[in-house]
Protein backbone atom coordinates (compact mmCIF):
# COMPACT_ATOMS: atom_id res chain seq x y z
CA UNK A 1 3.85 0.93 10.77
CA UNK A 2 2.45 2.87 7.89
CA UNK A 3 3.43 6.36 6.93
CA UNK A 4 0.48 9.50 8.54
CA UNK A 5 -0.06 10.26 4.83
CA UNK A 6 -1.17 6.44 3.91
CA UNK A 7 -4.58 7.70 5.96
CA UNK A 8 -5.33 10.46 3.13
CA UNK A 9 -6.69 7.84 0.94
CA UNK A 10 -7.33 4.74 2.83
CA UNK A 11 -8.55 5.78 5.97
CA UNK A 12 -8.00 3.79 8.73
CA UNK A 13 -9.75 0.18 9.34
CA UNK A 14 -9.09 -1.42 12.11
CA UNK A 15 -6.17 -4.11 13.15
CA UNK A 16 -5.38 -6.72 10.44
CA UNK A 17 -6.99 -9.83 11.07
CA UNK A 18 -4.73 -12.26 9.59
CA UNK A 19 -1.42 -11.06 12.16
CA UNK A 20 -3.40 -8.86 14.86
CA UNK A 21 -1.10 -6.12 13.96
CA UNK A 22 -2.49 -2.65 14.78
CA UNK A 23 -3.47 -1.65 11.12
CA UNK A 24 -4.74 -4.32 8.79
CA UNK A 25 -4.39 -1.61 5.85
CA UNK A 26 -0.48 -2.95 5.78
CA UNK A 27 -1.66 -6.14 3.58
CA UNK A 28 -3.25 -3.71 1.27
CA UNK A 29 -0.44 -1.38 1.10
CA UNK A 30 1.79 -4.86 0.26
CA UNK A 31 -0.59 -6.51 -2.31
CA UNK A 32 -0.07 -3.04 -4.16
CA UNK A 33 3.50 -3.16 -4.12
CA UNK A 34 3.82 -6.43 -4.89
CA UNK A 35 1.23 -6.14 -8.34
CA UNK A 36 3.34 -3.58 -9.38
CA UNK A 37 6.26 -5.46 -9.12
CA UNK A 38 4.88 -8.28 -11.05
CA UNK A 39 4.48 -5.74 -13.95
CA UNK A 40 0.92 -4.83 -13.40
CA UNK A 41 0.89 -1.36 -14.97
CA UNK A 42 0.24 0.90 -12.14
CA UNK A 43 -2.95 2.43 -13.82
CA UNK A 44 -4.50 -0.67 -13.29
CA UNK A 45 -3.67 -1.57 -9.59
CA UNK A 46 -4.92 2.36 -8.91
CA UNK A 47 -7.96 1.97 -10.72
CA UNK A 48 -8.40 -2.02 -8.84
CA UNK A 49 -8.42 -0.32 -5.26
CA UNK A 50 -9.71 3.11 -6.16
CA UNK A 51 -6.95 5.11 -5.25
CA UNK A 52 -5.06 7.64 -7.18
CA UNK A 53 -1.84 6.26 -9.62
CA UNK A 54 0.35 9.29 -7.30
CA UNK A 55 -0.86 7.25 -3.99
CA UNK A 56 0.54 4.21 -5.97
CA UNK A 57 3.68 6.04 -6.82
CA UNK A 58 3.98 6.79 -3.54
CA UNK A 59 4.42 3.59 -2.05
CA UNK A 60 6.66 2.12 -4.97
CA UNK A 61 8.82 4.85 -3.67
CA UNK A 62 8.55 4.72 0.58
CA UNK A 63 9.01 0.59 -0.51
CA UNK A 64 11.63 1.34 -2.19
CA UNK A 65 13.71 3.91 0.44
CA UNK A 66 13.69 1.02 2.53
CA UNK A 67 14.54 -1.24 0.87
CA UNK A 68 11.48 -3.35 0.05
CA UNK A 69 11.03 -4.66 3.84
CA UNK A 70 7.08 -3.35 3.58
CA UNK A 71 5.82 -0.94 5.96
C-alpha cells in the first residue's frame, strides 16, 4: 500500500493492471526506485515522470526505512 502523501503528486489511477492490486501507481513508484538504484541521477528520473527530485527523495527514503520490500 502506498503512503497518503504519494497522492500529492501522482494522483490516484486506478488498480494496476498487471497484478489487480488496488493501486497500479505501485509499479511507478518501483520503476523510480529501481532507476535510481541503477545510478540514474535522480534529476533525470524526476524530470522522466514529471515529478519533483524531493518526491523522488522521498521514496529513496520510505524504500529505504523498510528495507527495500517496495510499497
Amino acid at each position: 500500500m502506498l503512503p497518503s502523501w504519494v497522492d500529492e503528486e501522482m494522483p490516484f489511477s486506478g488498480p494496476c493492471a498487471i497484478c489487480g492490486g488496488d493501486d497500479g501507481r505501485h509499479r511507478v513508484t518501483d520503476a523510480i526506485v529501481e532507476r535510481v538504484r541503477a545510478r540514474e541521477s535522480v534529476e533525470s528520473v524526476a524530470q522522466d515522470f514529471r515529478l519533483s527530485e524531493g518526491f523522488v527523495y522521498r521514496l529513496i527514503v520510505e524504500d529505504h526505512r523498510s528495507g527495500g520490500r517496495g510499497r
